[in-house]
C-alpha atoms as a PDB file:
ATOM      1  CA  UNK A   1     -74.930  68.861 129.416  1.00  0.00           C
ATOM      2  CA  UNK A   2     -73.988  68.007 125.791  1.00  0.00           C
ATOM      3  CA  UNK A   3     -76.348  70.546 124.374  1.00  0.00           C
ATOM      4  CA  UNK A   4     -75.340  73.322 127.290  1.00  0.00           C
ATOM      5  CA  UNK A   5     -71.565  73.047 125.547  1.00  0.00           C
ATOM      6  CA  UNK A   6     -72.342  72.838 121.561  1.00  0.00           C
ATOM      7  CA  UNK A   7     -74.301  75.925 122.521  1.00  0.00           C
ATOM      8  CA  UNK A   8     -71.376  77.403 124.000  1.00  0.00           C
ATOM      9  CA  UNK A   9     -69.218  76.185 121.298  1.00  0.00           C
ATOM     10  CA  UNK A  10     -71.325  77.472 118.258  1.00  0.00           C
ATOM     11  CA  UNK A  11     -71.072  80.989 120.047  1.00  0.00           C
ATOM     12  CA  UNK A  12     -67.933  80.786 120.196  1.00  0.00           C
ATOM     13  CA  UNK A  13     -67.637  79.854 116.310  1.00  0.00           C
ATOM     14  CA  UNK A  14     -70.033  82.930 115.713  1.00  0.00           C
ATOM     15  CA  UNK A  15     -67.824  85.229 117.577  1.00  0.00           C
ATOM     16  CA  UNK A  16     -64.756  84.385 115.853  1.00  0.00           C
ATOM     17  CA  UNK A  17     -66.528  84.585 112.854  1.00  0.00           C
ATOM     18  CA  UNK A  18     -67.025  88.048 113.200  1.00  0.00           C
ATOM     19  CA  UNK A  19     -63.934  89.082 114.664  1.00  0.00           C
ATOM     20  CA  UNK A  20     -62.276  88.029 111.777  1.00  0.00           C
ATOM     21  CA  UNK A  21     -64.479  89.636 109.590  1.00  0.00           C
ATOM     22  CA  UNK A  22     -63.900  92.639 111.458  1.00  0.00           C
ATOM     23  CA  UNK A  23     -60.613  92.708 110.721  1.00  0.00           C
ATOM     24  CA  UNK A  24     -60.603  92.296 107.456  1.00  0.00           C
ATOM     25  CA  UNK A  25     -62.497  95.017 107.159  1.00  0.00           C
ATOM     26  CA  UNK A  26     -60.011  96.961 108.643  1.00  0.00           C
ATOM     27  CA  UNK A  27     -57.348  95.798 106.455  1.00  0.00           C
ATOM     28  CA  UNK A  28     -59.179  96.695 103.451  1.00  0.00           C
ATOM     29  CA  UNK A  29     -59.158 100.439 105.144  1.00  0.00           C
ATOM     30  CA  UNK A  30     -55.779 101.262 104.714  1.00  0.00           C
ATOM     31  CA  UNK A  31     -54.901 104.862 105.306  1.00  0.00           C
ATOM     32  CA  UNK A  32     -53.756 107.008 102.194  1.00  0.00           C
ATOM     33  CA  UNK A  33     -50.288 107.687 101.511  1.00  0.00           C
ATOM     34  CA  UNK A  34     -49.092 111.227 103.231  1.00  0.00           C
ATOM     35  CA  UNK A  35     -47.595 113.640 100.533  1.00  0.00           C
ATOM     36  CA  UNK A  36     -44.893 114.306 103.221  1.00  0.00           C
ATOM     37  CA  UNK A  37     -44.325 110.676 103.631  1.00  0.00           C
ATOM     38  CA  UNK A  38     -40.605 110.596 102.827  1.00  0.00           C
ATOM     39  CA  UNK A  39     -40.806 107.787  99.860  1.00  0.00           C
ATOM     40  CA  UNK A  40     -43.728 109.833  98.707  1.00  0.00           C
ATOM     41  CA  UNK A  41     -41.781 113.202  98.495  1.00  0.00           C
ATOM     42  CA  UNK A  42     -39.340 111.659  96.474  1.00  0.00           C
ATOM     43  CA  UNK A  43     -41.743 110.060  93.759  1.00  0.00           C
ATOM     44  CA  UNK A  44     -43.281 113.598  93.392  1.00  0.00           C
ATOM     45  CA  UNK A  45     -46.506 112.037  94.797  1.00  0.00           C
ATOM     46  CA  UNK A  46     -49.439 114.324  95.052  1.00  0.00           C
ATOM     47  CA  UNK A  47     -53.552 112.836  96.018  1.00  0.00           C
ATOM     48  CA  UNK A  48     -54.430 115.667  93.590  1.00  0.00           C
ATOM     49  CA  UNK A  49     -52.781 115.253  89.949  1.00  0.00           C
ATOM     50  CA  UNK A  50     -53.530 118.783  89.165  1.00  0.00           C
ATOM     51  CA  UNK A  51     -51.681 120.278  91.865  1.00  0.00           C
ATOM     52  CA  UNK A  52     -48.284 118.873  90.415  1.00  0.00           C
ATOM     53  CA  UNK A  53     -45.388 121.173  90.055  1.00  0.00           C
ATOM     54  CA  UNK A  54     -44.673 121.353  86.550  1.00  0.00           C
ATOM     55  CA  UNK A  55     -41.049 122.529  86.638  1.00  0.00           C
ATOM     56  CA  UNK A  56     -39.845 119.592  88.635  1.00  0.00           C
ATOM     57  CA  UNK A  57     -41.847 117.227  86.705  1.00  0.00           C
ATOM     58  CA  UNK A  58     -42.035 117.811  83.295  1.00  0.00           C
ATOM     59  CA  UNK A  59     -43.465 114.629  82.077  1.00  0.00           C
ATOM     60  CA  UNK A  60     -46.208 114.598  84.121  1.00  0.00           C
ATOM     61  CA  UNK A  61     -49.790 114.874  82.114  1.00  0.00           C
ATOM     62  CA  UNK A  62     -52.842 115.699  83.129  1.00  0.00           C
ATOM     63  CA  UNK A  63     -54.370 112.795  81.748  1.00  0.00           C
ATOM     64  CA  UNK A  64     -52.019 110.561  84.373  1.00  0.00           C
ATOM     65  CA  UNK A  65     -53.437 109.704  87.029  1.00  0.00           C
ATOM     66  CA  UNK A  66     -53.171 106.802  89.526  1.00  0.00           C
ATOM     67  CA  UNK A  67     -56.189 105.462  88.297  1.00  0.00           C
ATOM     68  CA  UNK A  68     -55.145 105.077  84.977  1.00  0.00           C
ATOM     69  CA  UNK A  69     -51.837 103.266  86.217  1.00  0.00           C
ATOM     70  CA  UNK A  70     -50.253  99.921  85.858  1.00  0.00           C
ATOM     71  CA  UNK A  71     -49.386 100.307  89.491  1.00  0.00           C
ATOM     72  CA  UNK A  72     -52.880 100.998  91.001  1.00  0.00           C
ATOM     73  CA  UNK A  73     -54.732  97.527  92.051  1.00  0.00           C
ATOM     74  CA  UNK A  74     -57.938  99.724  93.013  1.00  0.00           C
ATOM     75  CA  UNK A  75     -61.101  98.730  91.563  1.00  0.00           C
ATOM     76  CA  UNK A  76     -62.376 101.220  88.978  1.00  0.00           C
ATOM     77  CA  UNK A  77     -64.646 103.913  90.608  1.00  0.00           C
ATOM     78  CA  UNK A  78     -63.157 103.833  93.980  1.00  0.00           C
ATOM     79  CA  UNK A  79     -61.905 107.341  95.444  1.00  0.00           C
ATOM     80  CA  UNK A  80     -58.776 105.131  96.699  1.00  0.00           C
ATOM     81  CA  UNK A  81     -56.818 102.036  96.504  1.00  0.00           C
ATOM     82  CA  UNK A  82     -53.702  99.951  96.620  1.00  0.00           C
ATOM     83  CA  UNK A  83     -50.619 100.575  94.879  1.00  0.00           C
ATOM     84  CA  UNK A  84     -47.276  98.346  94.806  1.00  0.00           C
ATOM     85  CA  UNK A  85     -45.364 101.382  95.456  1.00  0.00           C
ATOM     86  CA  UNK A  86     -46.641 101.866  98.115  1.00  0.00           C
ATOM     87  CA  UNK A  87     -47.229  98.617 100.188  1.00  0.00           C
ATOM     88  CA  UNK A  88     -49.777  98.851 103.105  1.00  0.00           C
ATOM     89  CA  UNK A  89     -51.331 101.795 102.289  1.00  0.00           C
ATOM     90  CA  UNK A  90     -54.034 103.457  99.308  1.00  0.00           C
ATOM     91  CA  UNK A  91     -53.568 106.454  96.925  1.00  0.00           C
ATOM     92  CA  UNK A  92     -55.993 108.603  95.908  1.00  0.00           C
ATOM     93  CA  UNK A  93     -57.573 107.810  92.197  1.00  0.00           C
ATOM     94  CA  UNK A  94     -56.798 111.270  91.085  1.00  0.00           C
ATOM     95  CA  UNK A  95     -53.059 111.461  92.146  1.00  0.00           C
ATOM     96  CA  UNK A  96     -50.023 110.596  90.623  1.00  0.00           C
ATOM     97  CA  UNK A  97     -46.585 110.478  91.336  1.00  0.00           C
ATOM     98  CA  UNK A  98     -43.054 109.728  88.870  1.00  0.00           C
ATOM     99  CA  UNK A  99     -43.553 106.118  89.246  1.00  0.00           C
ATOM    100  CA  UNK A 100     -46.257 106.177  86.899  1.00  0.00           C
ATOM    101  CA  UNK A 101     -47.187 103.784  84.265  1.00  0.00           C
ATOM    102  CA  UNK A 102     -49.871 103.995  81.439  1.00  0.00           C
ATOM    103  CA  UNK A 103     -51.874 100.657  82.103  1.00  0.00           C
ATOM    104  CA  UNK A 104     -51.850  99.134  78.317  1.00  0.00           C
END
């Protein structure tokens, strides 16, 4: 009997195990920021730091991107990753948006 329920209990352990790595997997996944995302409209955001509009902002360089930003927490290399502007989600590498910040 003992054995019949630490066998039932370490499959349980193993289970867990894996649904929690699961899901943090799926955290890690976060979905990129939409350009028509209302916070993102107003920082000028764009996934693709070529395709910003010039007129409305002037400062931007092509050099800037969000890779290259204080703001971005991705690792290097990475098509995508965190940003604190943007809490719960990932921007693209080669975006940018007004908020930007030359990492020093």
């Amino acid at each position: 009997m003992k054995h019949s329920n630490r066998r039932v209990f370490l499959m349980q352990v193993a289970a867990a195990g894996s649904a929690l790595t699961a899901a943090g997997a799926a955290q890690a996944q976060a979905p990129l920021v939409n350009e028509k995302d209302p916070q993102a409209m107003a920082l000028g955001y764009a996934a693709d730091s070529s395709k910003v509009d010039a007129k409305k902002f002037p400062k931007h360089a092509a050099t800037q991107l969000c890779s290259n930003c204080t703001l971005y927490t991705g690792k290097a290399g990475d098509a995508a990753g965190p940003c604190g502007i943007f809490p719960g989600k990932q921007v693209a590498a080669k975006g940018w948006c007004s908020a930007y910040v030359k990492k020093g």
